[in-house]
C-alpha atoms as a PDB file:
ATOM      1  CA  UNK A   1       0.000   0.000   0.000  1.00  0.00           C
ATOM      2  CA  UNK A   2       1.213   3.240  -0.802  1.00  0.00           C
ATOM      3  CA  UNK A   3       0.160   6.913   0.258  1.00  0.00           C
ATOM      4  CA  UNK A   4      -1.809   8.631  -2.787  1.00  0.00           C
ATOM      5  CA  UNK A   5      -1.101  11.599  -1.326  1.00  0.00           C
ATOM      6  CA  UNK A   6       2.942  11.506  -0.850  1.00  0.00           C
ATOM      7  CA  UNK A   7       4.740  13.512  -3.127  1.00  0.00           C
ATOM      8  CA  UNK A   8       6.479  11.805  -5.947  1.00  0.00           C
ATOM      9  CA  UNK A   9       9.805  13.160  -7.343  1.00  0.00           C
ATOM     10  CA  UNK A  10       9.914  13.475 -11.355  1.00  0.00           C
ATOM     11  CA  UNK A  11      12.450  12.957 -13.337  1.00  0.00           C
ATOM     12  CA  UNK A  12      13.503  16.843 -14.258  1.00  0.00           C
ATOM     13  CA  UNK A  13      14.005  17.417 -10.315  1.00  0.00           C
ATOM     14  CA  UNK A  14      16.472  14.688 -10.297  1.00  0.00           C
ATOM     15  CA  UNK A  15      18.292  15.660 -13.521  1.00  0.00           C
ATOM     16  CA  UNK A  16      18.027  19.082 -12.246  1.00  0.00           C
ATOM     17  CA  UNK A  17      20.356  18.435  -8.927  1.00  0.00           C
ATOM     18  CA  UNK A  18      22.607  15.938 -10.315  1.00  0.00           C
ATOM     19  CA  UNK A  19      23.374  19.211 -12.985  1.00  0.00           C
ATOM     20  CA  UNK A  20      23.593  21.406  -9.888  1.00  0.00           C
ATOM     21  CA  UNK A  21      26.400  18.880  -8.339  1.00  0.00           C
ATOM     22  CA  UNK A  22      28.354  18.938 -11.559  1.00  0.00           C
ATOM     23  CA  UNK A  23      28.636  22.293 -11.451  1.00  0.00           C
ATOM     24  CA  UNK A  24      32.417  24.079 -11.452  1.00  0.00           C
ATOM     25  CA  UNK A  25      32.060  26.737  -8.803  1.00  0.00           C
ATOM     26  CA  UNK A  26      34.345  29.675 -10.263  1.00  0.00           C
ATOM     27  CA  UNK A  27      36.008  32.310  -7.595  1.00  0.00           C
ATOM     28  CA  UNK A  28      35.654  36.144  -7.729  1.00  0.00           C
ATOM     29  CA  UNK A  29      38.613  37.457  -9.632  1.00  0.00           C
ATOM     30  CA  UNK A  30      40.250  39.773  -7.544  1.00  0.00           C
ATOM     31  CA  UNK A  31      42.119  42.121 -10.428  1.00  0.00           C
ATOM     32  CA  UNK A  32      42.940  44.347  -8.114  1.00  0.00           C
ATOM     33  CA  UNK A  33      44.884  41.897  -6.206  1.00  0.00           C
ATOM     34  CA  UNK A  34      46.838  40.778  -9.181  1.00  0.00           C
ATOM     35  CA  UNK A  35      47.665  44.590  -9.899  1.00  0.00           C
ATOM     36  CA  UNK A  36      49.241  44.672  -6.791  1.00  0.00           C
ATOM     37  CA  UNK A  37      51.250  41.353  -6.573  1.00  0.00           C
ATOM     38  CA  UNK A  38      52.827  42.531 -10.383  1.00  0.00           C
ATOM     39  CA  UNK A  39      53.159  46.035  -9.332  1.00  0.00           C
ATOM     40  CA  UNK A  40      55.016  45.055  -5.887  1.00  0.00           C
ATOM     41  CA  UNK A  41      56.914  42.384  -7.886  1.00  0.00           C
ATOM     42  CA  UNK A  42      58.135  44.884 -10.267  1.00  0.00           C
ATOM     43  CA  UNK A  43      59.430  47.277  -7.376  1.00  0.00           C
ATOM     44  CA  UNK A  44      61.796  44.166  -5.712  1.00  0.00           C
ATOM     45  CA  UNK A  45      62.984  43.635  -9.287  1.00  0.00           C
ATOM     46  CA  UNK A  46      64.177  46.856  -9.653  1.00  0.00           C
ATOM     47  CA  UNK A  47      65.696  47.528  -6.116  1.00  0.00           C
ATOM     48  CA  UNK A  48      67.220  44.314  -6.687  1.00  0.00           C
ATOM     49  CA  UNK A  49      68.933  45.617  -9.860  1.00  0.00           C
ATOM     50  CA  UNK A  50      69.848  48.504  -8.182  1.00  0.00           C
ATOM     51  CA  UNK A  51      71.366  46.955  -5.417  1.00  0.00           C
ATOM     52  CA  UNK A  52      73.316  44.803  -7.834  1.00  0.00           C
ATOM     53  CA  UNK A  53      74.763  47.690  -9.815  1.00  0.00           C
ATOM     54  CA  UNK A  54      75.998  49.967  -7.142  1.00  0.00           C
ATOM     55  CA  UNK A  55      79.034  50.000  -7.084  1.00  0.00           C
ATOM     56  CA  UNK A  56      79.184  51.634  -3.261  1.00  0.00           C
ATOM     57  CA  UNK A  57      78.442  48.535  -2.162  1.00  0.00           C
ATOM     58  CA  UNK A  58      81.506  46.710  -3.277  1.00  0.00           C
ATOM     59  CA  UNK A  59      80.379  43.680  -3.652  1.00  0.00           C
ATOM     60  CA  UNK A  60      84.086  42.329  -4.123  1.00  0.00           C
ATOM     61  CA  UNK A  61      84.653  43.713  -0.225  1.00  0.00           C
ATOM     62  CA  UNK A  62      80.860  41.328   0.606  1.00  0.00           C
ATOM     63  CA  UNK A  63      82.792  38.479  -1.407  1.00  0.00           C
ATOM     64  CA  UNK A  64      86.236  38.429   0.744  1.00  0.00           C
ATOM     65  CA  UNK A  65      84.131  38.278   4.098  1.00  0.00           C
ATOM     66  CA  UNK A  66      81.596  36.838   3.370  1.00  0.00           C
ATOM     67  CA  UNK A  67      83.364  33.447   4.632  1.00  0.00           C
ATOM     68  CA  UNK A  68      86.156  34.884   6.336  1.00  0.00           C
ATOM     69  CA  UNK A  69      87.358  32.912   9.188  1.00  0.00           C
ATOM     70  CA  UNK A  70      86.604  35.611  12.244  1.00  0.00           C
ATOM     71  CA  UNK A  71      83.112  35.744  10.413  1.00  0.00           C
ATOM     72  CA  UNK A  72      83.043  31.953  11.712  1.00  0.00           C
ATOM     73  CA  UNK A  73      83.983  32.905  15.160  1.00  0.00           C
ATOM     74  CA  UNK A  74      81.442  35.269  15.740  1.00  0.00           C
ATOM     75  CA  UNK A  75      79.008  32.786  14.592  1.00  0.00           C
ATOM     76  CA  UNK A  76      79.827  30.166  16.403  1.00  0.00           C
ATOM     77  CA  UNK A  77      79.671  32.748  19.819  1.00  0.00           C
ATOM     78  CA  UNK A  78      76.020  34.093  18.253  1.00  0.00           C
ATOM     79  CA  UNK A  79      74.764  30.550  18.053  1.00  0.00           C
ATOM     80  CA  UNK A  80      75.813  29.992  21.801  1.00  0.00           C
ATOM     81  CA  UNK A  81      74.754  32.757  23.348  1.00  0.00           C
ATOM     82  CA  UNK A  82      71.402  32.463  21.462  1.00  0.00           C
ATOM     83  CA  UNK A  83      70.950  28.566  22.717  1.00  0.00           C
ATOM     84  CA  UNK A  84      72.057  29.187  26.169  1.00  0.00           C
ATOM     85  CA  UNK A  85      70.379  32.374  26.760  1.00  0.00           C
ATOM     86  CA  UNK A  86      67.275  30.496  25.371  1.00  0.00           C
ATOM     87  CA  UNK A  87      67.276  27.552  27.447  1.00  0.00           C
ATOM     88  CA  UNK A  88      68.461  29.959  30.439  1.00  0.00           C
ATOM     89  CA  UNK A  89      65.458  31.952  29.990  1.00  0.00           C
ATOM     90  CA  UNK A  90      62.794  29.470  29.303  1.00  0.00           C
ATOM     91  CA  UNK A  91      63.834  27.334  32.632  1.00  0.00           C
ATOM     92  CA  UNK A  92      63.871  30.220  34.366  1.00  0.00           C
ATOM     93  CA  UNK A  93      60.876  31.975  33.154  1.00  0.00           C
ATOM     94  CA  UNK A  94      58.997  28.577  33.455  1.00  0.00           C
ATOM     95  CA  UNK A  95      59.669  28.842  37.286  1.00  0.00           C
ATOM     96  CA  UNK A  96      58.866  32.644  37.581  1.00  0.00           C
ATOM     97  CA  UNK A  97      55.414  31.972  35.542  1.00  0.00           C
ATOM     98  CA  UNK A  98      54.513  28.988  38.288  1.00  0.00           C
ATOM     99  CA  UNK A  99      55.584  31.763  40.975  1.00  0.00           C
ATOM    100  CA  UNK A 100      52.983  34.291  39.737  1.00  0.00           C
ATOM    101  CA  UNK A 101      49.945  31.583  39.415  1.00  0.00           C
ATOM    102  CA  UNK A 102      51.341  30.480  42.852  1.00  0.00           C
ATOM    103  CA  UNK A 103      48.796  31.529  46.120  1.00  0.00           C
ATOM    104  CA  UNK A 104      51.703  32.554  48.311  1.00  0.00           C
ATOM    105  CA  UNK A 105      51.929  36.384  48.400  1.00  0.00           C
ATOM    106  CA  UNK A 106      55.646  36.046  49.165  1.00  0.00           C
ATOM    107  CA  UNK A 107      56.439  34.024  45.840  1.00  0.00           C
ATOM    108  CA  UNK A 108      53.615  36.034  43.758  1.00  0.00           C
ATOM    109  CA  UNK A 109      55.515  39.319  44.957  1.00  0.00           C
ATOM    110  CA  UNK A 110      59.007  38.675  43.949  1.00  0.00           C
ATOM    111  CA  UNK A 111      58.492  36.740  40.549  1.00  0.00           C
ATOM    112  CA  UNK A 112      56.067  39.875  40.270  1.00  0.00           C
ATOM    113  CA  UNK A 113      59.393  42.319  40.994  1.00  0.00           C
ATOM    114  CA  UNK A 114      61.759  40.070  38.719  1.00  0.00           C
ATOM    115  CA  UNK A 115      59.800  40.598  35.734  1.00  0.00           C
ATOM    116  CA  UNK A 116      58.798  44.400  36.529  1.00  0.00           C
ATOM    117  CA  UNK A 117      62.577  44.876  36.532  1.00  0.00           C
ATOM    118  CA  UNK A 118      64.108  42.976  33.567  1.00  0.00           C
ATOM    119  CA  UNK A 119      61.099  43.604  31.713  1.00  0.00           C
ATOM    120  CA  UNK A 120      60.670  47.577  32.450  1.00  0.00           C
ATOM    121  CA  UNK A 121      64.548  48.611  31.612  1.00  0.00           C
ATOM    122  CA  UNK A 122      66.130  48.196  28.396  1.00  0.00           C
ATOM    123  CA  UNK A 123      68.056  45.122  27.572  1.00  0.00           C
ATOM    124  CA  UNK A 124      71.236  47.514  26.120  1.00  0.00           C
ATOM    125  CA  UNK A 125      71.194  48.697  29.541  1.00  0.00           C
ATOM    126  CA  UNK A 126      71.639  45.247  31.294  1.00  0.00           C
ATOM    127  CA  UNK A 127      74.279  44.242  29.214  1.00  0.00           C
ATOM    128  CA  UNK A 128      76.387  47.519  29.847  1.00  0.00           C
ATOM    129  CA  UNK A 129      75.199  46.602  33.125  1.00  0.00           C
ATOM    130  CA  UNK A 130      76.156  43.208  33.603  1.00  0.00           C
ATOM    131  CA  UNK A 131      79.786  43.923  31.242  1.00  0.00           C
ATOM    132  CA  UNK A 132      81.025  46.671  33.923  1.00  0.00           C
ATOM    133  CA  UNK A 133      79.264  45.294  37.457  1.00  0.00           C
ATOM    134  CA  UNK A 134      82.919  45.619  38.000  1.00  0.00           C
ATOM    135  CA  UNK A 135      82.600  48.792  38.929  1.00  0.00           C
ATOM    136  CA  UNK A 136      79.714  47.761  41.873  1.00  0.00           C
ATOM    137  CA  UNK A 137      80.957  45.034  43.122  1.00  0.00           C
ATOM    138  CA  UNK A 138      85.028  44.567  42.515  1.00  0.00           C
ATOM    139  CA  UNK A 139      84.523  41.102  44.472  1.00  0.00           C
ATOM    140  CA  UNK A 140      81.560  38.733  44.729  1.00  0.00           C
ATOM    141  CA  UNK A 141      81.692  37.489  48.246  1.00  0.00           C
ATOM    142  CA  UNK A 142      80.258  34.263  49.931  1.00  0.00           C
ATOM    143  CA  UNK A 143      79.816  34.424  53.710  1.00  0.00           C
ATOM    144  CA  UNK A 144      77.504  35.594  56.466  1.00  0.00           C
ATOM    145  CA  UNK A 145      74.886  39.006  55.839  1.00  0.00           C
ATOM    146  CA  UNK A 146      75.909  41.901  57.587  1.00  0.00           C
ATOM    147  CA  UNK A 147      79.447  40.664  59.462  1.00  0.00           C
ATOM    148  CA  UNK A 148      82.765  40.529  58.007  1.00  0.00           C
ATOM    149  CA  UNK A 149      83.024  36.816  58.004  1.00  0.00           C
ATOM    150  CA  UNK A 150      83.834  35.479  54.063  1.00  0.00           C
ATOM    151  CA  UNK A 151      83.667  31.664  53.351  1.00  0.00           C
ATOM    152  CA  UNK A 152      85.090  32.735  49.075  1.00  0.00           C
ATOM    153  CA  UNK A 153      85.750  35.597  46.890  1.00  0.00           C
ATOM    154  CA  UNK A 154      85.972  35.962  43.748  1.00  0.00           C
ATOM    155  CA  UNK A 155      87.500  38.799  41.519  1.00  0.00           C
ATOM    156  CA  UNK A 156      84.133  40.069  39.561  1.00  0.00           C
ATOM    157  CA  UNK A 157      86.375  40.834  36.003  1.00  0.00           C
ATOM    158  CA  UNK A 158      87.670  36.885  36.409  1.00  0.00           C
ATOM    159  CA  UNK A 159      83.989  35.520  36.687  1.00  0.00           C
ATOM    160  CA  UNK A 160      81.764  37.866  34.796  1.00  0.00           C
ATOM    161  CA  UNK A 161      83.864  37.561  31.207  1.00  0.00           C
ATOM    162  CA  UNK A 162      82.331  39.506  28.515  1.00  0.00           C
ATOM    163  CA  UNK A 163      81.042  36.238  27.135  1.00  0.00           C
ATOM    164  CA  UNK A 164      79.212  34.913  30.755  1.00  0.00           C
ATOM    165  CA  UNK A 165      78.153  38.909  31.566  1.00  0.00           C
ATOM    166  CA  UNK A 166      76.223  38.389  27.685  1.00  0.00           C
ATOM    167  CA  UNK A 167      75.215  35.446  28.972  1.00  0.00           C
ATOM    168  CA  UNK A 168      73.310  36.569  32.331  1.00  0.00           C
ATOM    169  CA  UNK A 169      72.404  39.538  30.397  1.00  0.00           C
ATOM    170  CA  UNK A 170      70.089  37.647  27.817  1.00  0.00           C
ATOM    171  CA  UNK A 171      69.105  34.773  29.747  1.00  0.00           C
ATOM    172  CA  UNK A 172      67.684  37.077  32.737  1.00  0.00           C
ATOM    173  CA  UNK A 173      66.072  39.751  30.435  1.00  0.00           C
ATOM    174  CA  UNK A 174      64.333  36.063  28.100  1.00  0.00           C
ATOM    175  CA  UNK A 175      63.159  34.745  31.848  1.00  0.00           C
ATOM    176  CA  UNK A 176      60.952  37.580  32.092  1.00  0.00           C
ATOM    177  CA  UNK A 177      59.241  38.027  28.958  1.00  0.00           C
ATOM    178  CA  UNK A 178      59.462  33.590  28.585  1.00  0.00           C
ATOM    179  CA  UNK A 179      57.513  33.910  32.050  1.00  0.00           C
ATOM    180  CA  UNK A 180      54.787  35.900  30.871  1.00  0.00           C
ATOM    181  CA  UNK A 181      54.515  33.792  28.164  1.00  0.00           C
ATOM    182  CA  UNK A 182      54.415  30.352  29.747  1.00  0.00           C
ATOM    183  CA  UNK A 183      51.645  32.205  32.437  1.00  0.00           C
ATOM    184  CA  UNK A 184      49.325  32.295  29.311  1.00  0.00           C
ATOM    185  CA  UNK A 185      50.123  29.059  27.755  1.00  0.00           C
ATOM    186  CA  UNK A 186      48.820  27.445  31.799  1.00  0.00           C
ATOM    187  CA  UNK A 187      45.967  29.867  32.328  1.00  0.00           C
ATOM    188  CA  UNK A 188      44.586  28.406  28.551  1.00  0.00           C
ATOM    189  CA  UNK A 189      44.372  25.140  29.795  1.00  0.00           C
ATOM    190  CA  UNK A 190      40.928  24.062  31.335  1.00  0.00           C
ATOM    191  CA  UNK A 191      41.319  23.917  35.002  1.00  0.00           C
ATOM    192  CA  UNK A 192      39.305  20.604  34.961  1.00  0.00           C
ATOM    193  CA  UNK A 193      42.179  18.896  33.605  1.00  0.00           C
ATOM    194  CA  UNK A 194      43.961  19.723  37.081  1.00  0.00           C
ATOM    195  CA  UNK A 195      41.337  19.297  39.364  1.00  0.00           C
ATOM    196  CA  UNK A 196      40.823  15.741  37.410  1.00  0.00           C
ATOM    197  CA  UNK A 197      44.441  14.976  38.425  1.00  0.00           C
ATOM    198  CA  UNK A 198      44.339  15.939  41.522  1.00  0.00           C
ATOM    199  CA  UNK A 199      41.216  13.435  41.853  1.00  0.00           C
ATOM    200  CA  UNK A 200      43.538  10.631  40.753  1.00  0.00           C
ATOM    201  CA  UNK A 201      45.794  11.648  43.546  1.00  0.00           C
ATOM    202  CA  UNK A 202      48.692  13.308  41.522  1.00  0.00           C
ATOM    203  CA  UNK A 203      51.074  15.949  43.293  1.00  0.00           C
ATOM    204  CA  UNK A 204      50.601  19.683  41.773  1.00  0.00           C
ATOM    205  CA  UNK A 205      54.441  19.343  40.458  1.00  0.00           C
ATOM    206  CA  UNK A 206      53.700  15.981  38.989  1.00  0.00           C
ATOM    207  CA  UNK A 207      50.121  17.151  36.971  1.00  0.00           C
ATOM    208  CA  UNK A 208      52.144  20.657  36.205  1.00  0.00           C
ATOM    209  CA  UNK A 209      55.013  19.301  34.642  1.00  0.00           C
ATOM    210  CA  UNK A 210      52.762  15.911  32.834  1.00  0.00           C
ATOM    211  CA  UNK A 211      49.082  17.181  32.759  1.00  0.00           C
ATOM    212  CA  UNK A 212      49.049  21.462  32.689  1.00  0.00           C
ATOM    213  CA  UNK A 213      52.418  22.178  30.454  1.00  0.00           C
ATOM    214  CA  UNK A 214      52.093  19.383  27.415  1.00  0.00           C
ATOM    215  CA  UNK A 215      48.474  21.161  26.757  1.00  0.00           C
ATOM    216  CA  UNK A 216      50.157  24.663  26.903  1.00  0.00           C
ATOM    217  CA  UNK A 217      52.493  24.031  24.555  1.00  0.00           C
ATOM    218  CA  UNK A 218      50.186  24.708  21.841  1.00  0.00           C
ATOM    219  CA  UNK A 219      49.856  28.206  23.350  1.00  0.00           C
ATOM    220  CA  UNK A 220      53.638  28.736  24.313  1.00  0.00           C
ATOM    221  CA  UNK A 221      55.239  27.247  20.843  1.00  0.00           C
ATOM    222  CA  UNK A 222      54.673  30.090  18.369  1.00  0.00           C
ATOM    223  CA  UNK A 223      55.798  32.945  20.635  1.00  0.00           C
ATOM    224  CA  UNK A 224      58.505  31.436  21.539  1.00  0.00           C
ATOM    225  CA  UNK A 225      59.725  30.597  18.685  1.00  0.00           C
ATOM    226  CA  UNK A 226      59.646  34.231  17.660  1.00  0.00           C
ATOM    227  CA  UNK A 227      61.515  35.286  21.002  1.00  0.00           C
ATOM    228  CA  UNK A 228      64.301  32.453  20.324  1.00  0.00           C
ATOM    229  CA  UNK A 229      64.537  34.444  16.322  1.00  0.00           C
ATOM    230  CA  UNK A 230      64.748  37.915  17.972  1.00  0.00           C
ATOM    231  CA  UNK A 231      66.728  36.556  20.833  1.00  0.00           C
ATOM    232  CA  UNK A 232      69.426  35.667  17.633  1.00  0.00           C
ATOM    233  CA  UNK A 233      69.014  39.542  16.454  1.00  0.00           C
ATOM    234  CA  UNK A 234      69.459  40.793  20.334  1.00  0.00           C
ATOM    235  CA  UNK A 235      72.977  39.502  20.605  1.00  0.00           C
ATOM    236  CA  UNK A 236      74.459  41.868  17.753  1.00  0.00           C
ATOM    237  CA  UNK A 237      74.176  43.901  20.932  1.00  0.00           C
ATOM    238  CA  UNK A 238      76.276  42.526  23.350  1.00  0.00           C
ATOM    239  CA  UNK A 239      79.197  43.932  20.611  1.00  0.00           C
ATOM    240  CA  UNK A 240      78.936  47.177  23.025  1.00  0.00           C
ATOM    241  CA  UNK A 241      81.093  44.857  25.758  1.00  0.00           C
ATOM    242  CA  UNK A 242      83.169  42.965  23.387  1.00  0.00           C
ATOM    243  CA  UNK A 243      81.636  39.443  23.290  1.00  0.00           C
ATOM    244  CA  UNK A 244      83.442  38.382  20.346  1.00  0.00           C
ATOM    245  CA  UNK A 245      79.807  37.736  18.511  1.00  0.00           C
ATOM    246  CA  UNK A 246      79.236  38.412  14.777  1.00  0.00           C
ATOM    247  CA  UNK A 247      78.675  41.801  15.299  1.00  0.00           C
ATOM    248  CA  UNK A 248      81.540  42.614  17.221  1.00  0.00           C
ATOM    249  CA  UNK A 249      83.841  40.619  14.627  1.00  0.00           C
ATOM    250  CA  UNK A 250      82.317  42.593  11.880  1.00  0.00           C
ATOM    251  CA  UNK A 251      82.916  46.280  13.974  1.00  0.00           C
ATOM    252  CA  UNK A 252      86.569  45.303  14.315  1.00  0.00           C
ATOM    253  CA  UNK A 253      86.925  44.917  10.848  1.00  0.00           C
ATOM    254  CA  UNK A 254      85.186  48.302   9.401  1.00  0.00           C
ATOM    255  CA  UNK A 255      86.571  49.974  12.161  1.00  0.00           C
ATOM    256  CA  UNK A 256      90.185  49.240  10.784  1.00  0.00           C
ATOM    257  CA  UNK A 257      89.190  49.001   6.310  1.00  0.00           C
ATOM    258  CA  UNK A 258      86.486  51.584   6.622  1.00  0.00           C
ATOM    259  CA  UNK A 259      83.856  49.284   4.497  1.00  0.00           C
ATOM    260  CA  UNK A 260      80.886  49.727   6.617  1.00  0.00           C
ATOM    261  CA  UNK A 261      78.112  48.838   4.481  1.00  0.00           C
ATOM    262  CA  UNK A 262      79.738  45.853   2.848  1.00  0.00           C
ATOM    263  CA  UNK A 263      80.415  44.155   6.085  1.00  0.00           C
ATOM    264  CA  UNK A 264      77.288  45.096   6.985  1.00  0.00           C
ATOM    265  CA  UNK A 265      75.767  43.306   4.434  1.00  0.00           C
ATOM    266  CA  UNK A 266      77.632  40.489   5.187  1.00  0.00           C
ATOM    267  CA  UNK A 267      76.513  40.496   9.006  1.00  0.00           C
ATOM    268  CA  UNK A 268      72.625  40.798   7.562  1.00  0.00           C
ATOM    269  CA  UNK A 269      73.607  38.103   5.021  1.00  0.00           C
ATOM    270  CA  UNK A 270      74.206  35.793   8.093  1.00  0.00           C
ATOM    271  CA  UNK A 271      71.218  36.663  10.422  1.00  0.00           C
ATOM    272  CA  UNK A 272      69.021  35.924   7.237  1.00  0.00           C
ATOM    273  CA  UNK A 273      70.283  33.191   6.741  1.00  0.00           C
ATOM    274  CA  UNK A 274      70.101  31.281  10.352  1.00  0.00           C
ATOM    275  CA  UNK A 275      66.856  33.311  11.173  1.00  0.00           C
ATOM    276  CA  UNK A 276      65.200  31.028   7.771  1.00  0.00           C
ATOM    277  CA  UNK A 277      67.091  28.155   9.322  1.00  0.00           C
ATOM    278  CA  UNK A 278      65.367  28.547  12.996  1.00  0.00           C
ATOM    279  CA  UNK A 279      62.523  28.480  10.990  1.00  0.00           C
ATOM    280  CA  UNK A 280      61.811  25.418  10.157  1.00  0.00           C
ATOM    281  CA  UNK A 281      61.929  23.643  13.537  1.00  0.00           C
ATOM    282  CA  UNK A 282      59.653  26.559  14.983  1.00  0.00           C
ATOM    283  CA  UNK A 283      56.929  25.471  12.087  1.00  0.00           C
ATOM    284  CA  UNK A 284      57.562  21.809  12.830  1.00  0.00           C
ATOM    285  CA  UNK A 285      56.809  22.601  16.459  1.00  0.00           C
ATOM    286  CA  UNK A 286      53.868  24.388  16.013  1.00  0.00           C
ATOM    287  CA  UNK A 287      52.146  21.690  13.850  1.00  0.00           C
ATOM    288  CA  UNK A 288      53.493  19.004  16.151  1.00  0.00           C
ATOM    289  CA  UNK A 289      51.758  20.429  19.379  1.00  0.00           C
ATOM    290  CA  UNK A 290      49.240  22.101  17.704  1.00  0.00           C
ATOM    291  CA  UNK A 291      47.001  18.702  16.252  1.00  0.00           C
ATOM    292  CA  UNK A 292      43.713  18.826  16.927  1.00  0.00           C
ATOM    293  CA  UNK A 293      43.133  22.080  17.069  1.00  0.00           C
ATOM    294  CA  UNK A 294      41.648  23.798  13.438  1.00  0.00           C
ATOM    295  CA  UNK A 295      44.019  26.063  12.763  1.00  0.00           C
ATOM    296  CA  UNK A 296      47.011  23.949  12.911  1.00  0.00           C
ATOM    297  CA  UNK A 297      46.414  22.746   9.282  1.00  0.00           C
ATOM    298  CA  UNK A 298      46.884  25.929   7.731  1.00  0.00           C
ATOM    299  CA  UNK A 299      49.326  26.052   4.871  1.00  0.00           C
ATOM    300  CA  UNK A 300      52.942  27.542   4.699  1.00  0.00           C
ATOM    301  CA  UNK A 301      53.978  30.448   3.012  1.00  0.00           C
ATOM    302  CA  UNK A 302      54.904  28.671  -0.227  1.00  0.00           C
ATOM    303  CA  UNK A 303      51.289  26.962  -0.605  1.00  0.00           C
ATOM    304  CA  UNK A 304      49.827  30.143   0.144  1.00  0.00           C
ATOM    305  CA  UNK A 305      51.689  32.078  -2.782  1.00  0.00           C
ATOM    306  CA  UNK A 306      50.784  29.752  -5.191  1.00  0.00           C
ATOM    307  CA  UNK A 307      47.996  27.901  -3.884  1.00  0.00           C
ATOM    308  CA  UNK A 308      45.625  30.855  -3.485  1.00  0.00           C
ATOM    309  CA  UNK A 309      42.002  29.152  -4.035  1.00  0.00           C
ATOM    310  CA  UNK A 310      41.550  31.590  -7.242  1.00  0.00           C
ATOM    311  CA  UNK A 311      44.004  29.469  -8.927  1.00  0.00           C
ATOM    312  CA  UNK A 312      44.262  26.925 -11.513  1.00  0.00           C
ATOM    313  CA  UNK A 313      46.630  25.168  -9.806  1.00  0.00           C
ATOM    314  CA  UNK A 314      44.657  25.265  -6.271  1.00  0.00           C
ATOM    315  CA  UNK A 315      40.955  24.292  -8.039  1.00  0.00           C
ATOM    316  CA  UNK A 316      43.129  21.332  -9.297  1.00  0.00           C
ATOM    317  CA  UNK A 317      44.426  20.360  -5.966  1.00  0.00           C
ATOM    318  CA  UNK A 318      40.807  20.959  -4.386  1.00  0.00           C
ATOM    319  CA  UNK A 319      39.287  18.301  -6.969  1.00  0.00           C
ATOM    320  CA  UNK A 320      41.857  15.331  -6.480  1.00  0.00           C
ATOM    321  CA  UNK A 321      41.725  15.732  -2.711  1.00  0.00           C
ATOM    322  CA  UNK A 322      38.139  15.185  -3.053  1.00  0.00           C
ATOM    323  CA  UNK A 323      38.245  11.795  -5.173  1.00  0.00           C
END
């Protein structure tokens, strides 16, 4: 038995959406947008050229140290400094951040100080700071507060070397800005998860350092990676106390030949070059402790020059991933 009154679908309804499904949906063309890719492409083609034919540049001077061997040494101290100030920072500022979320007034009051005082004066200032402490403190003395009684001493210009004053410099300045960071990267994960380890009778350093921080790390990742790139850019100014970095290789030489932009170039040449190397592992991190979330499939720079979805090319793509 079948309902006389149930509608009955015909033929040309059927044909009709089967037509609608084959149908190639075409983007807006965005001419303007095209006018301003060619026009800006045009304009780095000619200050390229430019660049290339000026001869004030002397590219020959570029050429000579461009893989000198003191050019080496300064890199290998940049690359150092950068790692160890990181990893100084980050352990440090991890601590400070668990101070501040702490419910002791006492701890919430000096990792509170710490950061208003590395954060709120300039890091040029701590390095001159830290490079002629010297002139504080001529010895750094282990014994009992307020008596005369010394267990060790130390001459301050024997321990804090331009290289380890650098050192403190960066690292301390990183803790406080890496403890802000980590603070937000804990506050974005659901309490719940805590309070459910706590219910399974975890200690608070156990579900902090298992639980709370693994979730965070989708929050703490991309920031950090761009701290550990400008962290590389900071030490060019630790050549104001001599640190034998890159930049303070490259000021001894133009301070002797006089070829300040060539070496110059050479010194950007460099940063360029390891910034696009520190990169990669940033953008591996990212998508490595960001799955699951939406926005951690989004595409890289390449597939979004030439993968725009008004494209041949990216239409193309669409329609095989969908087979």
């Amino acid at each position: 038995m079948t309902d006389a009154t149930a509608p009955t679908r015909t033929p040309s309804v059927i044909t009709k959406k089967t037509e609608d499904e084959a149908l190639d949906v075409v983007p807006v063309r965005h001419y303007g947008r095209w006018a301003a890719a060619v026009t800006a492409v045009v304009a780095l083609i000619g200050l390229a050229g430019s660049l290339a034919k000026n001869d004030n540049l002397h590219w020959d001077v570029v050429g000579d140290y461009l893989f000198a061997g003191l050019i080496f040494d300064g890199l290998v101290t940049t690359l150092w400094l950068t790692a160890a100030a990181m990893a100084l920072g980050l352990a440090l500022g991890t601590v400070i951040a668990v101070m501040r979320l702490s419910a002791s007034p006492v701890l919430y009051g000096l990792s509170s100080l710490f950061v208003w005082a590395f954060r709120g004066t300039p890091l040029l200032v701590q390095i001159i700071f830290w490079g002629y402490a010297a002139a504080l403190y001529s010895q750094i003395k282990i014994g009992i507060p307020f008596t005369e009684v010394t267990f060790v001493s130390w001459d301050t210009n024997a321990v804090l070397t331009p290289a380890v004053a650098a050192l403190l410099a960066l690292g301390l300045n990183e803790a406080a800005y890496a403890s802000e960071i980590v603070r937000a990267g804990i506050q974005s994960v659901d309490p719940g998860q805590a309070e459910a380890a706590h219910s399974l009778g975890m200690r608070p350093a156990l579900t902090m350092r298992r639980i709370v921080l693994p979730q965070a790390m989708r929050v703490i990742i991309p920031p950090m990676g761009n701290e550990t790139i400008n962290m590389l850019k900071m030490t060019a100014l630790v050549s104001v106390i001599a640190a034998h970095d890159l930049m303070s290789n490259i000021q001894e030489v133009y301070a002797q030949n006089y070829q300040v932009i060539p070496l110059l170039v050479v010194a950007s040449c460099w940063y360029l070059v390891l910034v696009s190397l520190l990169s990669i592992p940033q953008a591996w991190l990212e998508r490595r402790y960001g799955r699951g979330a939406a926005r951690s499939q989004s595409n890289s720079a390449v597939q979004r020059l030439f993968g725009s979805a008004g494209t041949p090319w990216a239409r193309r793509t669409k329609k095989e991933a969908g087979r």
